[in-house]
C-alpha atoms as a PDB file:
ATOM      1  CA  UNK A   1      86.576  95.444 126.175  1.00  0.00           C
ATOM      2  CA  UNK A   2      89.282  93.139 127.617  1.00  0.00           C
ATOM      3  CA  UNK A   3      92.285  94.694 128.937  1.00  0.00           C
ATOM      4  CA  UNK A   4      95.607  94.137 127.476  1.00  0.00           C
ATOM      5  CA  UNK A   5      97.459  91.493 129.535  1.00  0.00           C
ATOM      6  CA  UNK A   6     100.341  92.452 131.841  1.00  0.00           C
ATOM      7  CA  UNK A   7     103.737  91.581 130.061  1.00  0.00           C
ATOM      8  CA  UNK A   8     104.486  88.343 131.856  1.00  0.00           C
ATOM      9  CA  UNK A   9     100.645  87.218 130.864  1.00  0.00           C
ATOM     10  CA  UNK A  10     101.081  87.942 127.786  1.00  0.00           C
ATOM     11  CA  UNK A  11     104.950  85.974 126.925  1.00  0.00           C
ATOM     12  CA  UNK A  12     103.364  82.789 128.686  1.00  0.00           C
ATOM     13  CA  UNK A  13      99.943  83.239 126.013  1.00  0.00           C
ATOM     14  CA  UNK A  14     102.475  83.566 123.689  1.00  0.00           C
ATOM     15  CA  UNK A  15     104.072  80.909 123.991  1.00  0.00           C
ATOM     16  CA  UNK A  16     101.940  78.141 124.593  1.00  0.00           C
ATOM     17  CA  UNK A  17      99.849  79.300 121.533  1.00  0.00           C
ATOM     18  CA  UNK A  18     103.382  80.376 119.279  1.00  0.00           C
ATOM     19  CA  UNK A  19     105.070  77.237 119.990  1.00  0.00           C
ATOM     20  CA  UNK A  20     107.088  75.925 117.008  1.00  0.00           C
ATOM     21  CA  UNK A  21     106.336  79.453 114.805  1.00  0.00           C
ATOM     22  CA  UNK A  22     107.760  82.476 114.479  1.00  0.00           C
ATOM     23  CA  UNK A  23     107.440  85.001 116.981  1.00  0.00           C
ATOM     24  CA  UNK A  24     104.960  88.067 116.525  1.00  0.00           C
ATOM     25  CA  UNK A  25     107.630  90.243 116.058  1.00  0.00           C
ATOM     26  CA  UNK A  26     109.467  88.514 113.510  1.00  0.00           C
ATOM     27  CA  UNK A  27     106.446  87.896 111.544  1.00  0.00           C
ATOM     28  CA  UNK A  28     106.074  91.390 111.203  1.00  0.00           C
ATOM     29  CA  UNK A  29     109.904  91.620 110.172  1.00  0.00           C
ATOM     30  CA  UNK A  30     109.174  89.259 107.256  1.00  0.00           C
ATOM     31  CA  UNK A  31     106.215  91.056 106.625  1.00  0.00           C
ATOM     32  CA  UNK A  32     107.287  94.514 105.488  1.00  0.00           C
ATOM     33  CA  UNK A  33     109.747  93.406 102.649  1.00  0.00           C
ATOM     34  CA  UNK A  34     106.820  90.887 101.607  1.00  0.00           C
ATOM     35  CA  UNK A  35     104.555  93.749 101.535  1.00  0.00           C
ATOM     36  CA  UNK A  36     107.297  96.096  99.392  1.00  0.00           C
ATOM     37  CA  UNK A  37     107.319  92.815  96.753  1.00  0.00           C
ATOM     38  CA  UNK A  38     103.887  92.347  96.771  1.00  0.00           C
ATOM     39  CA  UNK A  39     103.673  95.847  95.509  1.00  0.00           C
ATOM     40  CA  UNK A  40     106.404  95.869  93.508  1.00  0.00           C
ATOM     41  CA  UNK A  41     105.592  92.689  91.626  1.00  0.00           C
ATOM     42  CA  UNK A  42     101.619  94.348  91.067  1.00  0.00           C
ATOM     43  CA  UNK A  43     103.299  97.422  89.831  1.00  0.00           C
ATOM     44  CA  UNK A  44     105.115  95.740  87.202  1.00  0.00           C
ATOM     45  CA  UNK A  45     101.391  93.888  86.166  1.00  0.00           C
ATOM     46  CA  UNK A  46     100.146  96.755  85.625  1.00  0.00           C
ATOM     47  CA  UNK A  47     102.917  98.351  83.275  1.00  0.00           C
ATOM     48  CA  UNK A  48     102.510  95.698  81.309  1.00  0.00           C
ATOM     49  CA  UNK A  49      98.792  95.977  81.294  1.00  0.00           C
ATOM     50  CA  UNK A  50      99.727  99.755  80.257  1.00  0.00           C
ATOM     51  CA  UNK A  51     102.246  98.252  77.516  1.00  0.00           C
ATOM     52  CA  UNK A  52      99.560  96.559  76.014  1.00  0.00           C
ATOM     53  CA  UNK A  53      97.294  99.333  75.699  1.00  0.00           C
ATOM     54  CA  UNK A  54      99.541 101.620  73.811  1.00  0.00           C
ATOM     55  CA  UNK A  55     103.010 103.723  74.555  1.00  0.00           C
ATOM     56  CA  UNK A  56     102.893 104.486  78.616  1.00  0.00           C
ATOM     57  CA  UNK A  57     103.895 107.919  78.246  1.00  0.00           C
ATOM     58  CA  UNK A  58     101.001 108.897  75.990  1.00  0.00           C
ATOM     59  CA  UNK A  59      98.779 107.057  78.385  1.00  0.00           C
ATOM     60  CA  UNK A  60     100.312 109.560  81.394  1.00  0.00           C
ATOM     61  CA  UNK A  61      99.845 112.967  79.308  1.00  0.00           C
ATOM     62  CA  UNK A  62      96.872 111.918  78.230  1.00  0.00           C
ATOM     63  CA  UNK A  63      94.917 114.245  80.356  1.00  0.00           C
ATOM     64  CA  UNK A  64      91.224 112.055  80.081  1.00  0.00           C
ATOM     65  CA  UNK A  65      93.308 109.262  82.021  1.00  0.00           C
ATOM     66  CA  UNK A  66      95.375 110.643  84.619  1.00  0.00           C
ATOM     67  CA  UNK A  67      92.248 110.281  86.800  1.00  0.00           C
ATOM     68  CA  UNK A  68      91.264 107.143  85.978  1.00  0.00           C
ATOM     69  CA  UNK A  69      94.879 105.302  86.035  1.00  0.00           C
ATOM     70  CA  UNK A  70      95.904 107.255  89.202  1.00  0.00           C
ATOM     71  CA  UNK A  71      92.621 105.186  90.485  1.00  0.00           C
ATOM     72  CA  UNK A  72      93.592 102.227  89.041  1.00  0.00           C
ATOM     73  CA  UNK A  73      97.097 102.660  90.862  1.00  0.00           C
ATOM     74  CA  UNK A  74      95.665 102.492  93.762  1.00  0.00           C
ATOM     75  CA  UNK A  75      93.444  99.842  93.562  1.00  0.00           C
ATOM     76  CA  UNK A  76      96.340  97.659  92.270  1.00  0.00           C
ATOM     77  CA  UNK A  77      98.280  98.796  95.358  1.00  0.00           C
ATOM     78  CA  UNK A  78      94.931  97.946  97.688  1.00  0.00           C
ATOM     79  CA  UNK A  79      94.892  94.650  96.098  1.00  0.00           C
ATOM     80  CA  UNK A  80      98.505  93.966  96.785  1.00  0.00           C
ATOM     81  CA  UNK A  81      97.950  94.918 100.620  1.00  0.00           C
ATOM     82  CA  UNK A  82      94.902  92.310 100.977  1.00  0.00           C
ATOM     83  CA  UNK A  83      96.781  89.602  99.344  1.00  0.00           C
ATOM     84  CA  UNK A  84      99.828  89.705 101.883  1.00  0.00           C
ATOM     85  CA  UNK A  85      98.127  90.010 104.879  1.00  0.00           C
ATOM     86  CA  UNK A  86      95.719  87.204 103.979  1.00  0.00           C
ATOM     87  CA  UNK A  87      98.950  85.209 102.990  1.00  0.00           C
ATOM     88  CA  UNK A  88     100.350  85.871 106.132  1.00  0.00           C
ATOM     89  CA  UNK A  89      97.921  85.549 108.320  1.00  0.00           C
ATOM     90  CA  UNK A  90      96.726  82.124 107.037  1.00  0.00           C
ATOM     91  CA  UNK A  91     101.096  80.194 106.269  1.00  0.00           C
ATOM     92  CA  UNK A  92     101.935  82.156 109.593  1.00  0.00           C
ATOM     93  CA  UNK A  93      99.422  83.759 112.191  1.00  0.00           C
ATOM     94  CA  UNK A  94      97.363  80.088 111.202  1.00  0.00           C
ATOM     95  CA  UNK A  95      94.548  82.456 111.832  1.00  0.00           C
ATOM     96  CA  UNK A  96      91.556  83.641 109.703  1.00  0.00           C
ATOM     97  CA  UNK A  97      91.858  87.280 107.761  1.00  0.00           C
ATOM     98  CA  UNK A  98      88.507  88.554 110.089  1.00  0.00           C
ATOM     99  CA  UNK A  99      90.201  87.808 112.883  1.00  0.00           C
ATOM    100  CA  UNK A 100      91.858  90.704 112.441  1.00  0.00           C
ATOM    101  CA  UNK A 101      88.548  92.583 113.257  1.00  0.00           C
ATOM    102  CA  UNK A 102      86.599  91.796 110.321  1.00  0.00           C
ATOM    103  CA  UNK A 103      83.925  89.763 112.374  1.00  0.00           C
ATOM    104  CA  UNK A 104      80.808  90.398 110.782  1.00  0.00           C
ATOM    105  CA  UNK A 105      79.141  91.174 114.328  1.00  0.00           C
ATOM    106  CA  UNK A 106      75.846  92.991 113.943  1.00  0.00           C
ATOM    107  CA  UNK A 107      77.416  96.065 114.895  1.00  0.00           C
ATOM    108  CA  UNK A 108      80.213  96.290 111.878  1.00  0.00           C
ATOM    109  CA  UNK A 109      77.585  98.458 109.704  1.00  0.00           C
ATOM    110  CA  UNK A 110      76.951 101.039 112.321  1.00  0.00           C
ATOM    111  CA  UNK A 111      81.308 100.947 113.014  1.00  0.00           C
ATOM    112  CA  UNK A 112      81.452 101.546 109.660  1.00  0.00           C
ATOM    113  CA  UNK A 113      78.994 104.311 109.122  1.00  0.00           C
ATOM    114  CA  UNK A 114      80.443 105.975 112.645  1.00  0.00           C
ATOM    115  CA  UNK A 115      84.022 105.945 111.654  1.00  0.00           C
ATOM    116  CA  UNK A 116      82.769 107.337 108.126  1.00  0.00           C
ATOM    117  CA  UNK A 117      80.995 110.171 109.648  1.00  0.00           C
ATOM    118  CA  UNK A 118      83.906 110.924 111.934  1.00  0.00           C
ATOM    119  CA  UNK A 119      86.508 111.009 108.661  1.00  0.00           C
ATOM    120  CA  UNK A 120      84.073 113.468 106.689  1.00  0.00           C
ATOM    121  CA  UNK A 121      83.692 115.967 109.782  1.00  0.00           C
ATOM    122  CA  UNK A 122      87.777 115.853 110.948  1.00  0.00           C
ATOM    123  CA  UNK A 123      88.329 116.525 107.522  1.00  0.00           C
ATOM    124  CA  UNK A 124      85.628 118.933 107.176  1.00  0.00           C
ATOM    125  CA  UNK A 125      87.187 120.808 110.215  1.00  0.00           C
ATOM    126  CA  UNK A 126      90.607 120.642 108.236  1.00  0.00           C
ATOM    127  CA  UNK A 127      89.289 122.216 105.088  1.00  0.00           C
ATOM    128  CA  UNK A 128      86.904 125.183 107.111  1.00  0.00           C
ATOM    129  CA  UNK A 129      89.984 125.863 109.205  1.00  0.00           C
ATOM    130  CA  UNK A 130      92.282 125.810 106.410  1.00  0.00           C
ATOM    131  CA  UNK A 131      89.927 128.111 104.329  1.00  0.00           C
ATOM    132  CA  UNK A 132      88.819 130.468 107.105  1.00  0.00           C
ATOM    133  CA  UNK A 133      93.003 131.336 107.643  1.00  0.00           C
ATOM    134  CA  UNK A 134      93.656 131.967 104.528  1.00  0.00           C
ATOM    135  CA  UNK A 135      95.796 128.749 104.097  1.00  0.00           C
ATOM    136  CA  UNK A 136      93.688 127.859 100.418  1.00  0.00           C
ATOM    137  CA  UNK A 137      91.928 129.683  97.875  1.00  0.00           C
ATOM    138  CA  UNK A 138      89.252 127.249  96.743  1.00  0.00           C
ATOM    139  CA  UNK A 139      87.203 127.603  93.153  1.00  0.00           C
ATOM    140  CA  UNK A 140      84.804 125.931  90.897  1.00  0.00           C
ATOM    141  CA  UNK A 141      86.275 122.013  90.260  1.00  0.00           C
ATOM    142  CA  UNK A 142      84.471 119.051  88.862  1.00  0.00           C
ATOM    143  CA  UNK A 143      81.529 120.117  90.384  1.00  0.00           C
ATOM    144  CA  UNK A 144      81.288 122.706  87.142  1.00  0.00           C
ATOM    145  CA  UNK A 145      81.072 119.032  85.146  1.00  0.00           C
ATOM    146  CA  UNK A 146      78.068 117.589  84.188  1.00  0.00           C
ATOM    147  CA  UNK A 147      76.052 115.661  87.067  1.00  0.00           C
ATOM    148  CA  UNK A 148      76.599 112.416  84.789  1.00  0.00           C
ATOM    149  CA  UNK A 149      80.676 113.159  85.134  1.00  0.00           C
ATOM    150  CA  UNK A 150      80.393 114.132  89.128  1.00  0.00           C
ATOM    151  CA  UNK A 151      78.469 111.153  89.737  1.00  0.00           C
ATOM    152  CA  UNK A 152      80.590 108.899  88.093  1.00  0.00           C
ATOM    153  CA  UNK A 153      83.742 110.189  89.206  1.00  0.00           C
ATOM    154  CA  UNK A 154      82.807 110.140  92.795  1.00  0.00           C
ATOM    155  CA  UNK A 155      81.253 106.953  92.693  1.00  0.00           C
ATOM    156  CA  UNK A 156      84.924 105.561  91.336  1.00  0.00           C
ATOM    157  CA  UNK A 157      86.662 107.457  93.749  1.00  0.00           C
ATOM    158  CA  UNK A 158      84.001 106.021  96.684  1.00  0.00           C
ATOM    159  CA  UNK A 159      85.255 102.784  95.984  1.00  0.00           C
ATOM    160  CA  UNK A 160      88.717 103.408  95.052  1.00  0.00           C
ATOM    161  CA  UNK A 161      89.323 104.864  98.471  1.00  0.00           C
ATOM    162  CA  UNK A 162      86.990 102.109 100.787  1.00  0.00           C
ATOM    163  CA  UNK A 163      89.672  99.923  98.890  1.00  0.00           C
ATOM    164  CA  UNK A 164      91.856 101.861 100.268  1.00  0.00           C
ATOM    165  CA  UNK A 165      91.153 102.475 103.119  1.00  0.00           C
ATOM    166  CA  UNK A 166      90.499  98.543 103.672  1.00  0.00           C
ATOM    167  CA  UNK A 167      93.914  97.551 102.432  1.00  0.00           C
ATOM    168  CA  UNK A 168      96.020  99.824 104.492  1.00  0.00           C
ATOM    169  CA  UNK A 169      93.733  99.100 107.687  1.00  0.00           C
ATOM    170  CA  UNK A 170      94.458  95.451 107.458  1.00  0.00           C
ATOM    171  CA  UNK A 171      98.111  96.200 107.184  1.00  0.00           C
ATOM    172  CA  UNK A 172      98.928  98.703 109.548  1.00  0.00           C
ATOM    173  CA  UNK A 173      95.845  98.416 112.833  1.00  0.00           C
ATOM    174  CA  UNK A 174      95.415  94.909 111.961  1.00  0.00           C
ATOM    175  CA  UNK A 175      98.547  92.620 110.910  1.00  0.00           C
ATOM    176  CA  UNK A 176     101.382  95.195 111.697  1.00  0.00           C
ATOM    177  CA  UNK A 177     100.051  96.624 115.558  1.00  0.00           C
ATOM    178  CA  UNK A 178      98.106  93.664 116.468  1.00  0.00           C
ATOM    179  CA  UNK A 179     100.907  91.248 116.359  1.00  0.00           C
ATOM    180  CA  UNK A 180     103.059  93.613 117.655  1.00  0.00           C
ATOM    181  CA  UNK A 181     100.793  94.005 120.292  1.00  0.00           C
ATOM    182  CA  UNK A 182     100.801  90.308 121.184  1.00  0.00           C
ATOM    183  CA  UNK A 183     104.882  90.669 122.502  1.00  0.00           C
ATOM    184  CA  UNK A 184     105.068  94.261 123.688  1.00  0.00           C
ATOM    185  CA  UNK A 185     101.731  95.197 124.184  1.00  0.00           C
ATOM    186  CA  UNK A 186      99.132  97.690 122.925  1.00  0.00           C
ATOM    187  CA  UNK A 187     101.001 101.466 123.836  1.00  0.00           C
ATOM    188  CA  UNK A 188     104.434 100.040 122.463  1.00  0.00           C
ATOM    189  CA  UNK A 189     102.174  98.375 119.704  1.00  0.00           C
ATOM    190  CA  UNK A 190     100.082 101.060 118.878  1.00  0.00           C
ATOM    191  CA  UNK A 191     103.003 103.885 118.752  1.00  0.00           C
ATOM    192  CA  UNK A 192     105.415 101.552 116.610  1.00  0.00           C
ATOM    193  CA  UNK A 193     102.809 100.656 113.846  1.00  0.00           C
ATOM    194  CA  UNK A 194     101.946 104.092 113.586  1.00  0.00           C
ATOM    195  CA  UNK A 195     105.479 105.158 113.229  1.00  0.00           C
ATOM    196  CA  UNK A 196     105.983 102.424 110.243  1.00  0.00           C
ATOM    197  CA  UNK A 197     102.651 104.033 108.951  1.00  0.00           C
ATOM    198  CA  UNK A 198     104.011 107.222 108.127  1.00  0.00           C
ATOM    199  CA  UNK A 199     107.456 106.225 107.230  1.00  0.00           C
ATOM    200  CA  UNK A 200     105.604 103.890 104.463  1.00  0.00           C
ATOM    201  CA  UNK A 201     104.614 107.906 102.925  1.00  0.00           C
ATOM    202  CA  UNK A 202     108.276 109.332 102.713  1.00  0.00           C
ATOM    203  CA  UNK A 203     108.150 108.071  98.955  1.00  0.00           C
ATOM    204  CA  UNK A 204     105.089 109.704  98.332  1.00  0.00           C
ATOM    205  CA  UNK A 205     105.252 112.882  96.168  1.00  0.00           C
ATOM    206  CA  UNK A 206     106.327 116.386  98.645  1.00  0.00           C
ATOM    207  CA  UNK A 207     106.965 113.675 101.419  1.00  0.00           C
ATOM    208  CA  UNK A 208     109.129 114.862 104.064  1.00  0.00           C
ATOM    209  CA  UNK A 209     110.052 114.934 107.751  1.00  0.00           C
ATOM    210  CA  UNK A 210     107.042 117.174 108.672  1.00  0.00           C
ATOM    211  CA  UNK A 211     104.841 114.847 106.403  1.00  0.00           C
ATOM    212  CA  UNK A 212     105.981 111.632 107.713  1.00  0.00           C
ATOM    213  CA  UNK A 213     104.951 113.744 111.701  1.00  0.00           C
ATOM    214  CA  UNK A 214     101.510 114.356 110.205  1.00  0.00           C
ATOM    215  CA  UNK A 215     100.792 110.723 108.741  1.00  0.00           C
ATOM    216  CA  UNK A 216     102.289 109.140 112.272  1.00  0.00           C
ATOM    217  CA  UNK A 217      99.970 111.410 113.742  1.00  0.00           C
ATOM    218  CA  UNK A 218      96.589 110.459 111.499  1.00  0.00           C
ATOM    219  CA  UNK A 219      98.167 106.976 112.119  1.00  0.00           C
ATOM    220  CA  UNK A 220      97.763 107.374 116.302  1.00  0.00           C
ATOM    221  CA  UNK A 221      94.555 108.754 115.305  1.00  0.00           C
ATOM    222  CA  UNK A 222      93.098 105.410 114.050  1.00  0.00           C
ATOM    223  CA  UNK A 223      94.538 103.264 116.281  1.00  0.00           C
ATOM    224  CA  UNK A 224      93.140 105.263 118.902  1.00  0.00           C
ATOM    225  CA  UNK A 225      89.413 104.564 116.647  1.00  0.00           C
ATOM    226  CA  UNK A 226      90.462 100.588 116.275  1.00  0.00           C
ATOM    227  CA  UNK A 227      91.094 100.245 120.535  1.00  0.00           C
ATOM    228  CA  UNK A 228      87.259 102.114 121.088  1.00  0.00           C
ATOM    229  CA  UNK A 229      85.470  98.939 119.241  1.00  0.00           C
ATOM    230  CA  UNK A 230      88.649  96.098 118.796  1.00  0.00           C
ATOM    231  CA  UNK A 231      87.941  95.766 115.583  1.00  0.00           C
ATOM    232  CA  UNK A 232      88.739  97.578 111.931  1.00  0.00           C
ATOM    233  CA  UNK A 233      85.333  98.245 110.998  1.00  0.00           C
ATOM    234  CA  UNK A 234      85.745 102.057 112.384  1.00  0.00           C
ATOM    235  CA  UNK A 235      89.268 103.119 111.253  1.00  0.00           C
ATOM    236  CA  UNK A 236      88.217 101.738 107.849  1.00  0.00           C
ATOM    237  CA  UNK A 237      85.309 104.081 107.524  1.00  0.00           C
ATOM    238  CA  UNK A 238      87.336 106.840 109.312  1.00  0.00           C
ATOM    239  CA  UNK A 239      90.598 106.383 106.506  1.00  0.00           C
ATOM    240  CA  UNK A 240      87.696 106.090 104.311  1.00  0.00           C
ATOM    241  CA  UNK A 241      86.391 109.576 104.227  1.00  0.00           C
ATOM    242  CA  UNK A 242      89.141 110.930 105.572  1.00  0.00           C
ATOM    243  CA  UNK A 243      90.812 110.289 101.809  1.00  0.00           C
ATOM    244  CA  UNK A 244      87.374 110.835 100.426  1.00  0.00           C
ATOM    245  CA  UNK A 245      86.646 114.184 101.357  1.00  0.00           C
ATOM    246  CA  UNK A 246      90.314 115.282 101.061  1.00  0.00           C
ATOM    247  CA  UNK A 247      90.484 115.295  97.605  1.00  0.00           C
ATOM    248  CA  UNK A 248      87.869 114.182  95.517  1.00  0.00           C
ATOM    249  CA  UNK A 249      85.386 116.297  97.758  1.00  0.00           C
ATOM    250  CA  UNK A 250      87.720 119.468  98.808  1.00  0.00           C
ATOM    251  CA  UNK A 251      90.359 119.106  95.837  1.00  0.00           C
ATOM    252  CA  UNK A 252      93.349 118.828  98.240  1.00  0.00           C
ATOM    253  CA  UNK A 253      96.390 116.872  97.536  1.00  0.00           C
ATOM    254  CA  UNK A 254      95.798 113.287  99.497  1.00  0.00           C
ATOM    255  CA  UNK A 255      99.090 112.253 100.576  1.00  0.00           C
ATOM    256  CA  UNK A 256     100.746 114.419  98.404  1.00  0.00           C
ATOM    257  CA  UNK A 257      99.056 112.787  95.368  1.00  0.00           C
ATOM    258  CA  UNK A 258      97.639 115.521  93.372  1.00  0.00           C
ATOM    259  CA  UNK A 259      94.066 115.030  92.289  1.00  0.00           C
ATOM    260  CA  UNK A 260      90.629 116.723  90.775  1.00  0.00           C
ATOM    261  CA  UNK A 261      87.994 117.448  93.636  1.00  0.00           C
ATOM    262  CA  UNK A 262      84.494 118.779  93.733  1.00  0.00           C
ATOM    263  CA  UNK A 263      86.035 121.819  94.549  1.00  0.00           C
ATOM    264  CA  UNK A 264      89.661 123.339  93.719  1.00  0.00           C
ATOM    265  CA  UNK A 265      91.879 124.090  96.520  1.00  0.00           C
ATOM    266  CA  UNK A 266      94.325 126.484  95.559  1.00  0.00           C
ATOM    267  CA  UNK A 267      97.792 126.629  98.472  1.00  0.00           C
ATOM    268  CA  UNK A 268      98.214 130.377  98.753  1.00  0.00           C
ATOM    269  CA  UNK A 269      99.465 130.783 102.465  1.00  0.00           C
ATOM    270  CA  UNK A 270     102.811 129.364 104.070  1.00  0.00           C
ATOM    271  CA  UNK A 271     103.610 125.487 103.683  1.00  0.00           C
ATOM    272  CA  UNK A 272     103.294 124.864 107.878  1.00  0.00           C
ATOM    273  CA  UNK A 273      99.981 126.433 107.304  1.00  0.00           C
ATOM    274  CA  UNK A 274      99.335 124.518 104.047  1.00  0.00           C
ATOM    275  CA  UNK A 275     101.192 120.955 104.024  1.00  0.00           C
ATOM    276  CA  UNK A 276     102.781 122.564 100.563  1.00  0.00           C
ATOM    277  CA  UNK A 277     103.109 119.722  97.843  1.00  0.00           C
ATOM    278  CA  UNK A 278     102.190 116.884  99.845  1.00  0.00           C
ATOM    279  CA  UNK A 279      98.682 118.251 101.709  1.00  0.00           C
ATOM    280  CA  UNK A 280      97.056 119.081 104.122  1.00  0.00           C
ATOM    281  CA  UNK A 281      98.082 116.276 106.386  1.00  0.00           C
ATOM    282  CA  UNK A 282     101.693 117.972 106.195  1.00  0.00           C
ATOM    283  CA  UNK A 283     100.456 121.127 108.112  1.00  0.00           C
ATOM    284  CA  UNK A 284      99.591 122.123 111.458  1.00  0.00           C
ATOM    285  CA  UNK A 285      95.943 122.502 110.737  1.00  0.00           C
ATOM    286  CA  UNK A 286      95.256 119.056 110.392  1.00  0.00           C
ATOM    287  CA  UNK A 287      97.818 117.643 113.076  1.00  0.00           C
ATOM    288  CA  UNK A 288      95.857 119.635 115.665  1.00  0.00           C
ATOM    289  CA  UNK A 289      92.690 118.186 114.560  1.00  0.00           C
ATOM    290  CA  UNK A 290      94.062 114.572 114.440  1.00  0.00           C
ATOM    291  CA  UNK A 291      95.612 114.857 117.950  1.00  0.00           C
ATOM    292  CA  UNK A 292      92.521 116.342 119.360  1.00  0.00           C
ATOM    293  CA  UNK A 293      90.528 113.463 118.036  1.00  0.00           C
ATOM    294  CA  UNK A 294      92.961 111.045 118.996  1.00  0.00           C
ATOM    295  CA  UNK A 295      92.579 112.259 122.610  1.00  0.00           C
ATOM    296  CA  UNK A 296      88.615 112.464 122.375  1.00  0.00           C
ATOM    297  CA  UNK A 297      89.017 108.349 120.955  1.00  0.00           C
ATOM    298  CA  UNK A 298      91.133 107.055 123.650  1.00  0.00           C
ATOM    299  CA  UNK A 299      89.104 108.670 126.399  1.00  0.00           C
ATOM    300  CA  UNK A 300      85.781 107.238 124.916  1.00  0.00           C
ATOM    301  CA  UNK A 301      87.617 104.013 124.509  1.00  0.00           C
ATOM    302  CA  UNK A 302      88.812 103.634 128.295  1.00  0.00           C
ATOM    303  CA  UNK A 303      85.339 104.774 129.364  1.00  0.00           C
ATOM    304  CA  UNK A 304      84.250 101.991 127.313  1.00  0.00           C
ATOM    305  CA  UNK A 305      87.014  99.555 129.016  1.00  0.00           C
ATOM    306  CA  UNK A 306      85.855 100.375 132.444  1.00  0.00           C
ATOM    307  CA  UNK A 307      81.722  99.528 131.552  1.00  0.00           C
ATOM    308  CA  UNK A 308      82.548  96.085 130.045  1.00  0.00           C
ATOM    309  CA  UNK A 309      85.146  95.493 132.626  1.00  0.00           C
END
């Protein structure tokens, strides 16, 4: 793993290879209201998709499809992500979208399946944690469905949330901190991106000040994931089953969007303990866990550093 380049290293790579373009920084400027339009401008396609099929507020209290067009939100919103970045990166970086970190090195599948495993056992630690202090009540949830209805659910919500996962990866650990990266390095890259990470939550549903801590927090965690392999093949799998098992396994609120899991998870104790409305990823259950893992990451990561030189 290369080192990241001492500040007057990195201004003179800059701007031999910037030259006549805007500067990393800016880019990134220009990209967040892109990214809010991009978004916007989906959102609006697909309320008039729902227009079409019939009056929206039947659709909503139609309890059959609050699953699958909370889903289909999502996707949209995935979609959206993908298409700015690649926009981006191709009228401005004038750089491929796998450069990113989406080589397809021989290694991406095990990244992948690593990061993966790592999201279903933080999460895992979350919900055992959160169950053994009383925090939830968990009961019977979809899993008392039909194995037809299970399967398909979870195989909807698999992809939904690799899209996900994908989409918000590319923004935040690959357009967002890697070009920030390129002017102020990777700490002052890494912390900043992160930041912008969990403000992008405050509009989420039970979103507040303690929420926005926790998603910064899961945000340091990934980046510190992305700088053990430079590339987004592990944080992808990591946001992956991190969402995953949040909710459609354990039945927790992900991101303070309310959903059916496996299981039902019940809030009974107090909201620090909890998350309240928003999840899990609002209380000090899973902060601990993130920061733990985040330290675990960036020590494998320099060990890692110091073999390859």
């Amino acid at each position: 793993m290369s080192q990241d380049p001492t500040p007057s290293t990195r201004h003179s790579a800059l701007s031999a290879r910037d030259r006549g373009r805007l500067r990393p920084t800016l880019r990134v400027v220009a990209f967040v209201p892109a990214l809010v339009v991009a978004n916007v401008a989906a959102g609006g396609l697909l309320l008039a998709l729902v227009l079409v099929l019939g009056s929206p507020l039947a659709l909503l209290q139609d309890p059959s499809l609050a699953f699958p067009l909370g889903m289909l939100v999502i996707v949209v919103g995935a979609v959206a992500e993908v298409g700015t970045v690649y926009a981006f990166r191709h009228l401005l970086d004038r750089a491929s979208l796998a450069s990113l970190g989406l080589q397809p090195a021989r290694s991406w599948p095990r990244e992948l399946l690593m990061g993966f495993l790592l999201g279903a056992a933080l999460m895992s630690a979350v919900f055992a944690i959160e169950v053994l202090a009383g925090g939830y009540a968990i009961g019977p949830g979809r899993a008392a469905a039909g194995p037809g209805t299970v399967v398909a659910i979870l195989g909807q919500a698999l992809l939904t949330f690799l899209l996900v996962g994908l989409g918000e990866e590319l923004v935040a650990r690959g357009y967002v901190l890697q070009n920030l990266a390129l002017e102020w390095g990777l700490p002052i890259a890494v912390v900043a991106s992160s930041v912008l990470f969990g403000a992008a939550h405050l509009a989420n549903p039970g979103a507040n000040l303690v929420s926005t801590l926790g998603v910064t927090v899961a945000g340091l965690l990934l980046a510190a994931s992305y700088l053990a392999t430079r590339r987004l093949w592990m944080p992808i799998g990591l946001h992956w089953a991190w969402n995953f098992f949040q909710g459609p396994i354990y039945g927790f609120a992900v991101s303070g969007l309310a959903g059916q899991g496996l299981l039902e998870a019940r809030a009974q104790g107090p909201e620090w303990l909890t998350g309240g409305a928003f999840g899990p990823e609002a209380s000090v259950v899973a902060i601990t866990v993130e920061l733990v893992a985040t330290a675990g990451l960036l020590a494998w990561a320099a060990q890692r550093a110091r073999r390859t030189g």
